[in-house]
PDB file of N, CA and C in Angstrom:
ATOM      1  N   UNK A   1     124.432  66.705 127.548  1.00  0.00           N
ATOM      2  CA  UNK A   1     125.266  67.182 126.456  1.00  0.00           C
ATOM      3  C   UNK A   1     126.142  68.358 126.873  1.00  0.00           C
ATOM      4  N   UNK A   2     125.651  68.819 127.785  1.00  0.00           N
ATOM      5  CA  UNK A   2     126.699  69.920 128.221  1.00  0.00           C
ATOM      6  C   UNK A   2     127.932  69.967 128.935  1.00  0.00           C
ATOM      7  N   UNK A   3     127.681  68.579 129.816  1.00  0.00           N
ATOM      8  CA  UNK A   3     129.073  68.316 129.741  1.00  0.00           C
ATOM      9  C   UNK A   3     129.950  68.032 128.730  1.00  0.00           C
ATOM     10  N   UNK A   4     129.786  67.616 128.018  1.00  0.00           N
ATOM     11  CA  UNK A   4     130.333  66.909 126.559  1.00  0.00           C
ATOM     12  C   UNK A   4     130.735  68.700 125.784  1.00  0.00           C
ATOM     13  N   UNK A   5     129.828  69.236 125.761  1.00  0.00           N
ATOM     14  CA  UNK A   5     130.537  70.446 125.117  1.00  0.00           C
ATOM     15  C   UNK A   5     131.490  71.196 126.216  1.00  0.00           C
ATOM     16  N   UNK A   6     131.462  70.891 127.510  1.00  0.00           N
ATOM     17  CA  UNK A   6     132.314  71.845 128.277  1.00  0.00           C
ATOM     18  C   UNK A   6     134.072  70.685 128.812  1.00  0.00           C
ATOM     19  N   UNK A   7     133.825  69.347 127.955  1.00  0.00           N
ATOM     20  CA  UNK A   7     134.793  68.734 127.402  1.00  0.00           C
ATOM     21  C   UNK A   7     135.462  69.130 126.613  1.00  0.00           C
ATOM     22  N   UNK A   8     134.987  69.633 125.135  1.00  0.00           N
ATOM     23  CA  UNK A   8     135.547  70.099 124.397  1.00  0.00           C
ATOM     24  C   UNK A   8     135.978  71.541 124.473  1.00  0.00           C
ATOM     25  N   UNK A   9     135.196  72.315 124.883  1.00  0.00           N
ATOM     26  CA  UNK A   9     136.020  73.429 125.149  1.00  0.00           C
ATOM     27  C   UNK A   9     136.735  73.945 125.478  1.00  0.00           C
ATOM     28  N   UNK A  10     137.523  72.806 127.096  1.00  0.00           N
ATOM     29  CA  UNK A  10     138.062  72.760 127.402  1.00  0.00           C
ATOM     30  C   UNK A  10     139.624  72.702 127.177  1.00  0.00           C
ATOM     31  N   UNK A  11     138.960  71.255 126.320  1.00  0.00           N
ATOM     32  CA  UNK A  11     140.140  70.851 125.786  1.00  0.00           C
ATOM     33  C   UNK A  11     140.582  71.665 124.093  1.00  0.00           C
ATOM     34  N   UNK A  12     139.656  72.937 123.484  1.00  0.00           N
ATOM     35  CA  UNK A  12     139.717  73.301 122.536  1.00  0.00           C
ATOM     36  C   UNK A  12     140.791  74.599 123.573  1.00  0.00           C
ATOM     37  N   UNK A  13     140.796  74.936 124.232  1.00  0.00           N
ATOM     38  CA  UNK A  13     141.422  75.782 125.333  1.00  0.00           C
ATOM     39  C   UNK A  13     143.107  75.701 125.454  1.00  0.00           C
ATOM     40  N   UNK A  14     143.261  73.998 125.267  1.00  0.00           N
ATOM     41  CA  UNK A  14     144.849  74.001 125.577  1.00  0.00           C
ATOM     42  C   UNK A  14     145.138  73.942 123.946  1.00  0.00           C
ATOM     43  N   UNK A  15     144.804  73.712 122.984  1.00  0.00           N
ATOM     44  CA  UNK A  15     145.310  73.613 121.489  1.00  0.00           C
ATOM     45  C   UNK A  15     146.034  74.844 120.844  1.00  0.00           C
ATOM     46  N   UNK A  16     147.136  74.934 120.133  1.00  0.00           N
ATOM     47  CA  UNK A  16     147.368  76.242 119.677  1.00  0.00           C
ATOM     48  C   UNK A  16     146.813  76.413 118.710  1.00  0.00           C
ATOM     49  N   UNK A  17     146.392  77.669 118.122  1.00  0.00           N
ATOM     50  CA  UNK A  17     145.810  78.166 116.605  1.00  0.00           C
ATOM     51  C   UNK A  17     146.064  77.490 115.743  1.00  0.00           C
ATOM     52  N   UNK A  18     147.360  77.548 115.586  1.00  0.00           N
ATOM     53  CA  UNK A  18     147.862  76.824 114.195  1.00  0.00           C
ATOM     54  C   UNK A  18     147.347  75.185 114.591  1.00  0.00           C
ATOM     55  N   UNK A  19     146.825  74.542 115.503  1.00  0.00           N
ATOM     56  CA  UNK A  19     146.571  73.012 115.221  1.00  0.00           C
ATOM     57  C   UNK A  19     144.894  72.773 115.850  1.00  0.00           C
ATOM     58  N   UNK A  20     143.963  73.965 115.008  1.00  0.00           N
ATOM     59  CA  UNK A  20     142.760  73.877 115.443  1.00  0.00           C
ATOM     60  C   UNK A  20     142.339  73.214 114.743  1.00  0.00           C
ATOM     61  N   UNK A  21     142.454  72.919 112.989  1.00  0.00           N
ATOM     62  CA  UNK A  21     142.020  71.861 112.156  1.00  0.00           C
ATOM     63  C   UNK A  21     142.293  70.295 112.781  1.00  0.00           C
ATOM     64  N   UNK A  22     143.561  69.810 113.919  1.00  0.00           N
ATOM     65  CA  UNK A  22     143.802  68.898 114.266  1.00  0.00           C
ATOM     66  C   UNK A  22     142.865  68.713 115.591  1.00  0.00           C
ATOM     67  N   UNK A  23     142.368  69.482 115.920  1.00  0.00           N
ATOM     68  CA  UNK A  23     141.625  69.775 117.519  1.00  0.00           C
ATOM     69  C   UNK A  23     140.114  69.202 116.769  1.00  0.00           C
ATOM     70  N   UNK A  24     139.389  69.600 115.507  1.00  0.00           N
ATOM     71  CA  UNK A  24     138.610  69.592 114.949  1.00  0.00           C
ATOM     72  C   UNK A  24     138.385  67.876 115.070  1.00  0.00           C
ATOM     73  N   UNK A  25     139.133  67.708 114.031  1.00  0.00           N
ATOM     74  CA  UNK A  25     139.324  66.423 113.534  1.00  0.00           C
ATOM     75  C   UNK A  25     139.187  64.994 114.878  1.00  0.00           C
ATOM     76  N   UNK A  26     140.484  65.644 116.090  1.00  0.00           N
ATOM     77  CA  UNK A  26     139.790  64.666 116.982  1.00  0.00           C
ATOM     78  C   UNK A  26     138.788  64.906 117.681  1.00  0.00           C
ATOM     79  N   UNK A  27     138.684  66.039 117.459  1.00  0.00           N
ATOM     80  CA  UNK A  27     136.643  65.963 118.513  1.00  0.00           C
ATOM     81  C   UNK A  27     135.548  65.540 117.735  1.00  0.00           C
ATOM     82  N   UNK A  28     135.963  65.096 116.460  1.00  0.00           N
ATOM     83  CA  UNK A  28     134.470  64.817 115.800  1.00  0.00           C
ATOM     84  C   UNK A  28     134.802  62.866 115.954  1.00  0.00           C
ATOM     85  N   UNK A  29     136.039  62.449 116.004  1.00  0.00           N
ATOM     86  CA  UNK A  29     136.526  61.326 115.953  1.00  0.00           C
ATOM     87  C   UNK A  29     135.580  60.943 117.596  1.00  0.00           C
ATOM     88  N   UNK A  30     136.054  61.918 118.362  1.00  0.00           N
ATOM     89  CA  UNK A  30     135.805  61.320 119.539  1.00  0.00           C
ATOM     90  C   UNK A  30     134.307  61.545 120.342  1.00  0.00           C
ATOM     91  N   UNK A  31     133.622  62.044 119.264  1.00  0.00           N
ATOM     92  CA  UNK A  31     132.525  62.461 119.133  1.00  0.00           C
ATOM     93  C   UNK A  31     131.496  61.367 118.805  1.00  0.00           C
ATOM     94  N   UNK A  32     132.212  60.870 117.828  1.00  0.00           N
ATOM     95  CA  UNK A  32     131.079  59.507 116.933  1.00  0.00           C
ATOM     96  C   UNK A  32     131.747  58.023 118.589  1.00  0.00           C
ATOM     97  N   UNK A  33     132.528  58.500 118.997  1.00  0.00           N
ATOM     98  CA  UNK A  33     133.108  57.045 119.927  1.00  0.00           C
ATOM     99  C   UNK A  33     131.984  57.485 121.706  1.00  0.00           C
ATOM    100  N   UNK A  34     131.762  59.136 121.608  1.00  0.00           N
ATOM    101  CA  UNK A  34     130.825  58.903 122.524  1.00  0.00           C
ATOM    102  C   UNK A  34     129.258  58.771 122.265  1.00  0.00           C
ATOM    103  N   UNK A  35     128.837  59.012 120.868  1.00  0.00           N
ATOM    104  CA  UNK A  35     127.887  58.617 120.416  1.00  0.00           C
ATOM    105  C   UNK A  35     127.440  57.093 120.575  1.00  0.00           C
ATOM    106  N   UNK A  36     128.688  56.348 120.204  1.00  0.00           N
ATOM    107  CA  UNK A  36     128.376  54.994 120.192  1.00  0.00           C
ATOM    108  C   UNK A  36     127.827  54.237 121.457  1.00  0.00           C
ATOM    109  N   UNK A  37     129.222  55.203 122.550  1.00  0.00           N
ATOM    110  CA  UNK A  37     128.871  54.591 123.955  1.00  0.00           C
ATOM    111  C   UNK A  37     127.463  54.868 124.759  1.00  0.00           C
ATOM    112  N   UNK A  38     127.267  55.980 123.952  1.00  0.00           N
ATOM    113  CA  UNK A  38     125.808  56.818 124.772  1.00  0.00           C
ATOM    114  C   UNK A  38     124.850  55.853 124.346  1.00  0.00           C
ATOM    115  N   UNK A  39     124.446  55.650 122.698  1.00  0.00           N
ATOM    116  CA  UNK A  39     123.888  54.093 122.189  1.00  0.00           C
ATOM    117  C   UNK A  39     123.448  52.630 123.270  1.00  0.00           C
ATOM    118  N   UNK A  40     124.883  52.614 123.529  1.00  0.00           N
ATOM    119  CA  UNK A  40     125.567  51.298 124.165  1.00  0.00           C
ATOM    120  C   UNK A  40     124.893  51.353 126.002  1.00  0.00           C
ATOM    121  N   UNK A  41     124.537  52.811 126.046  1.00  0.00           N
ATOM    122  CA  UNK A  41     123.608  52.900 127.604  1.00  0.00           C
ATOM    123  C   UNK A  41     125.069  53.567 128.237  1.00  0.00           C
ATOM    124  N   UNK A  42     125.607  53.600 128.297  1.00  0.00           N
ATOM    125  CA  UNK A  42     127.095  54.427 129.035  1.00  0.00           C
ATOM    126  C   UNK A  42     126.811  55.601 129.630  1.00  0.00           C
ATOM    127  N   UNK A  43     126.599  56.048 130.914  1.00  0.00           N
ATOM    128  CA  UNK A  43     126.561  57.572 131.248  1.00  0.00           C
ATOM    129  C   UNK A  43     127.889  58.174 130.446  1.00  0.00           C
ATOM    130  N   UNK A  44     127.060  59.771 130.596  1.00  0.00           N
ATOM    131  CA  UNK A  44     128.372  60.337 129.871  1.00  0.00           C
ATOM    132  C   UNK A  44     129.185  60.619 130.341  1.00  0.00           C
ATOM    133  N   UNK A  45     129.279  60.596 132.313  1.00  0.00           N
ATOM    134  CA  UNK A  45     130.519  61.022 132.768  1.00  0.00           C
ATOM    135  C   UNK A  45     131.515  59.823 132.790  1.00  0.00           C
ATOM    136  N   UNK A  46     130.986  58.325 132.779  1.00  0.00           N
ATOM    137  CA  UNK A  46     132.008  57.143 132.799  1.00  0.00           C
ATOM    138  C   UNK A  46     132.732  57.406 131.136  1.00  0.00           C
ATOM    139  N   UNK A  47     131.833  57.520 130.123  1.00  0.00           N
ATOM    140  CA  UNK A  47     132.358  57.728 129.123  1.00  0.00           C
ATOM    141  C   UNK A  47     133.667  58.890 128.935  1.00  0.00           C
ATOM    142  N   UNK A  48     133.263  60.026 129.694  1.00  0.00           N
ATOM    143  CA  UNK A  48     134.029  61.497 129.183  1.00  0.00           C
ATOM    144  C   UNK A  48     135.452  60.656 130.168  1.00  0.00           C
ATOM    145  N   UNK A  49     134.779  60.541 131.846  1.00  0.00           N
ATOM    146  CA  UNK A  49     136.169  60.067 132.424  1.00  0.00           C
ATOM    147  C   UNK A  49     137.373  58.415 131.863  1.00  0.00           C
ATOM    148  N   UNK A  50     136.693  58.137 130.821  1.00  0.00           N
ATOM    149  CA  UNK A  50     137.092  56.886 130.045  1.00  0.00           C
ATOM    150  C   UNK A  50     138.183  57.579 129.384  1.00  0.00           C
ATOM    151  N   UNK A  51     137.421  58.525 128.697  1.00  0.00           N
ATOM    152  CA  UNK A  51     138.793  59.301 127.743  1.00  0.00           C
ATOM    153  C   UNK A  51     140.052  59.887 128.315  1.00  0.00           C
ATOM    154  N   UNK A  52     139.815  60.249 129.582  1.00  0.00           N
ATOM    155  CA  UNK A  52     140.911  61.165 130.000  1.00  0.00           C
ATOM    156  C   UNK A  52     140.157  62.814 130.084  1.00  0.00           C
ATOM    157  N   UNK A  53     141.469  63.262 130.631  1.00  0.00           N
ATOM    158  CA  UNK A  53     141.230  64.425 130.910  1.00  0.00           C
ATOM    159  C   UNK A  53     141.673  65.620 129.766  1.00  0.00           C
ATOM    160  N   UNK A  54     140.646  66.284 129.732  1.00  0.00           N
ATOM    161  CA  UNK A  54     141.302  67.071 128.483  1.00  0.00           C
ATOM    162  C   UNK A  54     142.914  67.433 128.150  1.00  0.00           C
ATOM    163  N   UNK A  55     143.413  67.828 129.214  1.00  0.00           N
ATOM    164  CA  UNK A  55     144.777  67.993 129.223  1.00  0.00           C
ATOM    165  C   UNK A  55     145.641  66.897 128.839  1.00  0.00           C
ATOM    166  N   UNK A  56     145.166  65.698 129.403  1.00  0.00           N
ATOM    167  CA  UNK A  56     146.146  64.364 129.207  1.00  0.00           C
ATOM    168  C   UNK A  56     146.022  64.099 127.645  1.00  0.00           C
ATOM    169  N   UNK A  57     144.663  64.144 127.244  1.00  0.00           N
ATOM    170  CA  UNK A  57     144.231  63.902 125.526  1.00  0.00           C
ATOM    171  C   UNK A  57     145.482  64.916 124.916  1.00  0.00           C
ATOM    172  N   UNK A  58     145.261  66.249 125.068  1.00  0.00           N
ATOM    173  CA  UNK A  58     145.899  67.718 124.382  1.00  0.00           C
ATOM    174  C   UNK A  58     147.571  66.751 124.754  1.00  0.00           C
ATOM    175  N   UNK A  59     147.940  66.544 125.765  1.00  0.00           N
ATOM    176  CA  UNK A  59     149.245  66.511 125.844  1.00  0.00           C
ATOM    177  C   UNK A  59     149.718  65.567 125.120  1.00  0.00           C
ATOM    178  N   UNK A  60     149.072  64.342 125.337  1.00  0.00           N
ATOM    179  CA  UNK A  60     149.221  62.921 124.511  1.00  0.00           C
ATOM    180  C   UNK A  60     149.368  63.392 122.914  1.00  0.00           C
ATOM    181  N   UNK A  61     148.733  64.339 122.380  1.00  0.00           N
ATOM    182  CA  UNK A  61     148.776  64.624 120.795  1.00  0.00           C
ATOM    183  C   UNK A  61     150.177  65.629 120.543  1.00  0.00           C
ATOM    184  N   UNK A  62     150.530  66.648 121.649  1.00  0.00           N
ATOM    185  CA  UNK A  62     151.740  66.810 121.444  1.00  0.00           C
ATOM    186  C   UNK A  62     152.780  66.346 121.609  1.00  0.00           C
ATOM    187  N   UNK A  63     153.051  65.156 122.441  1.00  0.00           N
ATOM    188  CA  UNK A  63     153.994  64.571 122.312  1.00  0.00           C
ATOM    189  C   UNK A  63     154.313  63.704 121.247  1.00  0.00           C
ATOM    190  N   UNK A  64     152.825  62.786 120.842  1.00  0.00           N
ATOM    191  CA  UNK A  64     153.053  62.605 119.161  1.00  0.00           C
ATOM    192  C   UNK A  64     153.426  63.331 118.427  1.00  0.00           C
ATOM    193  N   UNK A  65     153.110  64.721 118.386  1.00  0.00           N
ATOM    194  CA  UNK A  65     153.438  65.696 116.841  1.00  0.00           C
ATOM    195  C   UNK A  65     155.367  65.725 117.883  1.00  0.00           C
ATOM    196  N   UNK A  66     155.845  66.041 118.862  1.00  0.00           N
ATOM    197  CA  UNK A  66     157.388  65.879 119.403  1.00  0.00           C
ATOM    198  C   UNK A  66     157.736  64.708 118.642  1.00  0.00           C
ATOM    199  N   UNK A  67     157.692  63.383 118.988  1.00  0.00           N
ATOM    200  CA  UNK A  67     157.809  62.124 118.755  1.00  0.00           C
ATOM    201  C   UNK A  67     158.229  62.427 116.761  1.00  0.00           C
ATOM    202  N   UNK A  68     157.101  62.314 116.249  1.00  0.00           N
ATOM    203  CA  UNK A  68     157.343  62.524 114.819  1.00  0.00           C
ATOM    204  C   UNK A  68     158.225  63.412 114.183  1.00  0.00           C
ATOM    205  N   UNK A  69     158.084  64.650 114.409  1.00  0.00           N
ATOM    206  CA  UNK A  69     159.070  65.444 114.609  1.00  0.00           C
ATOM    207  C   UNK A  69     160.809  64.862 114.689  1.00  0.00           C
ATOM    208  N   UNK A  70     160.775  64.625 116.039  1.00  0.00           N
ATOM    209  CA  UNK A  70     162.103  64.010 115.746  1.00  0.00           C
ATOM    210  C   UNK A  70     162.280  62.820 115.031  1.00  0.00           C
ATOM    211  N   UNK A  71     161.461  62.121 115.086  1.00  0.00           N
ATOM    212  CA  UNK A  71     162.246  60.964 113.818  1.00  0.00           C
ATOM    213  C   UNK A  71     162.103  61.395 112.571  1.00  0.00           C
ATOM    214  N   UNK A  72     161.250  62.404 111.862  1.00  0.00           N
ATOM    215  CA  UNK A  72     161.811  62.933 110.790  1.00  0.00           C
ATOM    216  C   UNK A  72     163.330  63.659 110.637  1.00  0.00           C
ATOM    217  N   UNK A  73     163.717  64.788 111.643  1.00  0.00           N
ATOM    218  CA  UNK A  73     164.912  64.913 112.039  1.00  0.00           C
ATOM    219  C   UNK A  73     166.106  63.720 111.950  1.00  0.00           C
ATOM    220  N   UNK A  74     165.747  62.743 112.483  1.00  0.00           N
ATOM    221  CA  UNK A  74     166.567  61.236 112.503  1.00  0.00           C
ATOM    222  C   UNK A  74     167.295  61.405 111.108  1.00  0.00           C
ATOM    223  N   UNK A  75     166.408  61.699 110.401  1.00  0.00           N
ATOM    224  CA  UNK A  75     166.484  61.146 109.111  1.00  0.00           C
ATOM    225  C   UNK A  75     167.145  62.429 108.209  1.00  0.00           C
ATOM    226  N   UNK A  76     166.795  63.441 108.332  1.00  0.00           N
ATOM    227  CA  UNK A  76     167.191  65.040 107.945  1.00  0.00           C
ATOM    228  C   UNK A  76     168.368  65.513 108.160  1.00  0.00           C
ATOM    229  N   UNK A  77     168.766  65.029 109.348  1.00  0.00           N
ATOM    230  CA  UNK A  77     170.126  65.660 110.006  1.00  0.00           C
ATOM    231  C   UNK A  77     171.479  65.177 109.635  1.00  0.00           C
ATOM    232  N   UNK A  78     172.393  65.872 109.220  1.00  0.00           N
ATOM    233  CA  UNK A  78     173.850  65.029 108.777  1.00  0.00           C
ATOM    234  C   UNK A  78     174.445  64.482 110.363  1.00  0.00           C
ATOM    235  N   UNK A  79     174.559  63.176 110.031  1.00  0.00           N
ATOM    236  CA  UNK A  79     174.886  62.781 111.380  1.00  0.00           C
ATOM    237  C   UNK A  79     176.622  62.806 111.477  1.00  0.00           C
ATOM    238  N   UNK A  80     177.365  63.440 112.911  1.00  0.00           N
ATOM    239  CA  UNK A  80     178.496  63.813 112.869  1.00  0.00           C
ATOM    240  C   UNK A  80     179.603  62.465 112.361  1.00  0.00           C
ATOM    241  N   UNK A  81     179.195  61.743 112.126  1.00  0.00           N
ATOM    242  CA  UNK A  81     180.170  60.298 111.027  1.00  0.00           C
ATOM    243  C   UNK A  81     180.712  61.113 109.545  1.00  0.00           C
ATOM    244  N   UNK A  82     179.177  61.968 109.490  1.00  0.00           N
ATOM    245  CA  UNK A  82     179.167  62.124 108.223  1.00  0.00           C
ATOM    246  C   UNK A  82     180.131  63.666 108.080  1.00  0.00           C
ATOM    247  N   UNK A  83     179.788  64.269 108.518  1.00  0.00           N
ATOM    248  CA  UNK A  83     180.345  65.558 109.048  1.00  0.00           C
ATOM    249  C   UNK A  83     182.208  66.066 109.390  1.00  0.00           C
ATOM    250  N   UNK A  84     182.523  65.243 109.946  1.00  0.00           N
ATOM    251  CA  UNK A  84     183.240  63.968 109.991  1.00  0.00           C
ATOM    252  C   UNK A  84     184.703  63.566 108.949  1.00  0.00           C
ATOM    253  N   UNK A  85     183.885  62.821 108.406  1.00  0.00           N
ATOM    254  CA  UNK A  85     184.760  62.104 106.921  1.00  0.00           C
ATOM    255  C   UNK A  85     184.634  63.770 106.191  1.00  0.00           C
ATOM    256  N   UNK A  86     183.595  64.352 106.201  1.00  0.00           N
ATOM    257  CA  UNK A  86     183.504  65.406 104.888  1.00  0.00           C
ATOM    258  C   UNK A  86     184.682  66.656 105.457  1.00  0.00           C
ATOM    259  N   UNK A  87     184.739  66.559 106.725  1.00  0.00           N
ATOM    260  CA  UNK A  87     185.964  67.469 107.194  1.00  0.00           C
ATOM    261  C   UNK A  87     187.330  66.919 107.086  1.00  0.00           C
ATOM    262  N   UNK A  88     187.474  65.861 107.498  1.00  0.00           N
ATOM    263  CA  UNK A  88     188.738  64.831 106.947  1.00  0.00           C
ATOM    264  C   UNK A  88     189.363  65.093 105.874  1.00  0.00           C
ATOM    265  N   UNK A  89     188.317  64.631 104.645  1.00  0.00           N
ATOM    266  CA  UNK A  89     188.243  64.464 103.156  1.00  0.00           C
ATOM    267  C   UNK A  89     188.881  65.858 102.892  1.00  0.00           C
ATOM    268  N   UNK A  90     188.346  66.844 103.535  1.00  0.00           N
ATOM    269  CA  UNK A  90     189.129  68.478 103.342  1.00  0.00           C
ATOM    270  C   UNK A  90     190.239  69.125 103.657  1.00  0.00           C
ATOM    271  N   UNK A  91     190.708  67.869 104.771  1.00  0.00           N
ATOM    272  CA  UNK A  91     192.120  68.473 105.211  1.00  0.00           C
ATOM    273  C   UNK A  91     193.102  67.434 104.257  1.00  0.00           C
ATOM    274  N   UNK A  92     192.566  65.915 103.775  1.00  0.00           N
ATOM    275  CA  UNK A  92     193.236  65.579 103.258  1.00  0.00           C
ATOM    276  C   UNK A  92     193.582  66.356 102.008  1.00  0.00           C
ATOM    277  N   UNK A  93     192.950  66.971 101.139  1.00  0.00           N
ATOM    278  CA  UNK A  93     192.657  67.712  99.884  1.00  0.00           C
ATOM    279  C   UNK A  93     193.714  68.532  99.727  1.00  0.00           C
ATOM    280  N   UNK A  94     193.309  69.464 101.055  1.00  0.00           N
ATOM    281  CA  UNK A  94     194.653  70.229 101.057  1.00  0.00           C
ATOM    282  C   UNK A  94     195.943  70.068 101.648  1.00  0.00           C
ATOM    283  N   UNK A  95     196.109  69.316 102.054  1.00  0.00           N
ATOM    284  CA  UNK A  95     197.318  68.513 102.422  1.00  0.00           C
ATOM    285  C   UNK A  95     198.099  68.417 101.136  1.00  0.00           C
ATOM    286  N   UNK A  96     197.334  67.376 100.262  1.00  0.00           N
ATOM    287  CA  UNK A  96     197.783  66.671  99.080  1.00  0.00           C
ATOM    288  C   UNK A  96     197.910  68.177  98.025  1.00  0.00           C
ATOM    289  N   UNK A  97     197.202  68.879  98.368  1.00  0.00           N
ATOM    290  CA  UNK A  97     197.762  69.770  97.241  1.00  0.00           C
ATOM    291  C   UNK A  97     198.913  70.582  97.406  1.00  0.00           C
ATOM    292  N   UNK A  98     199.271  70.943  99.271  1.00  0.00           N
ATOM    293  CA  UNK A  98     200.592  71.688  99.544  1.00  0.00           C
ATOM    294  C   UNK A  98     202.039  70.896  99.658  1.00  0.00           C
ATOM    295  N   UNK A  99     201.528  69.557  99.634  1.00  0.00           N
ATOM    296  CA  UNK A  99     202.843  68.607  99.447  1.00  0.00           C
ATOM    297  C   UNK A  99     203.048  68.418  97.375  1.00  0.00           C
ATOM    298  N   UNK A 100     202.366  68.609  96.840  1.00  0.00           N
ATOM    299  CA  UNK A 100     201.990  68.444  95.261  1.00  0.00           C
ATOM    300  C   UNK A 100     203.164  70.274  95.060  1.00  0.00           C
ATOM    301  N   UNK A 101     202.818  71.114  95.824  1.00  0.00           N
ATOM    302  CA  UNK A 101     203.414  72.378  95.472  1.00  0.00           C
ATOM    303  C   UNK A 101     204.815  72.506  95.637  1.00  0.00           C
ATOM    304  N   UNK A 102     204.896  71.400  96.830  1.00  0.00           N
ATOM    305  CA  UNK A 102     206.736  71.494  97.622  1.00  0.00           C
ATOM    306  C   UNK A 102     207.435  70.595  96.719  1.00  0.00           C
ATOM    307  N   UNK A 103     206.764  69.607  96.016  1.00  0.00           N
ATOM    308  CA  UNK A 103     207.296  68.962  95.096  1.00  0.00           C
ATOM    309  C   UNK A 103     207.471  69.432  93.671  1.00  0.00           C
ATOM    310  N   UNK A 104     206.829  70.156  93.338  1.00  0.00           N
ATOM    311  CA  UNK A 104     207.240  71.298  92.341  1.00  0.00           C
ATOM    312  C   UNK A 104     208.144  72.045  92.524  1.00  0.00           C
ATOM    313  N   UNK A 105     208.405  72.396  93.666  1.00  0.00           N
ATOM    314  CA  UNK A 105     209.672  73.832  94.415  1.00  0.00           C
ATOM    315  C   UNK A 105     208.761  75.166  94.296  1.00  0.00           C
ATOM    316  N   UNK A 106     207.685  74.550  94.712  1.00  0.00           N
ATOM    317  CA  UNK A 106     206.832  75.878  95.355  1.00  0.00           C
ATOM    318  C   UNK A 106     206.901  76.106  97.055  1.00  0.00           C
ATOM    319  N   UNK A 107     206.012  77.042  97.234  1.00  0.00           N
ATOM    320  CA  UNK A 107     205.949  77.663  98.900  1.00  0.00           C
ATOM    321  C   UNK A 107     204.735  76.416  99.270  1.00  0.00           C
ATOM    322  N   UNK A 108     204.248  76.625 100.440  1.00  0.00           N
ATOM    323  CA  UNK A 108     203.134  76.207 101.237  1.00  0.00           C
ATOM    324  C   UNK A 108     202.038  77.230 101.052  1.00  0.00           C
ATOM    325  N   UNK A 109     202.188  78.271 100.708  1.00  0.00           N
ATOM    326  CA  UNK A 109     201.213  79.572 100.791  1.00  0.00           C
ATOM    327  C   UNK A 109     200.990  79.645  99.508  1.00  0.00           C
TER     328      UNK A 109
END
């Protein structure tokens, strides 16, 4: 068992503060999956080296929380099409209103 806790510590080592409830959550996940294997007759080092290395686990979960991240962004961000027409739409505006003034026998200003 002590390897198994000097797994997790390890890997509780690379997590930042703010995502220790998420560090929690997969060590108890991955906790009941080496329970099972230990059950199943599995040494625990084929098991621990099954999982990966703490670092590869830690990194693999931040690139998911990256990954998600940006496709929420995908979706958040005014994309420059849009950006775009809405700058267009503004020069047309005022266009149409300083030709609307010269046709009155006003200035441009």
């Amino acid at each position: 068992m002590e390897k198994i806790e000097n797994f997790f510590d390890e890997m509780k080592k690379l997590f930042l503060v703010k995502d220790m409830d998420e560090f929690e959550e997969i060590k108890e996940d991955m906790l009941e999956h080496i329970e099972i294997k230990l059950e199943q007759g599995e040494p625990v080092e084929v098991i621990l080296t099954k999982l990966g290395t703490p670092k590869a686990i830690v990194d693999a979960f931040y690139e998911d929380k990256r990954l998600n991240k940006a496709m929420q962004y995908e979706t958040d961000i005014i994309g420059i099409e849009e950006v775009q027409i809405v700058a267009l739409q503004g020069k047309k505006d005022k266009l149409y209103k300083q030709v609307s003034r010269l046709k009155r026998g006003g200035s441009l200003h």
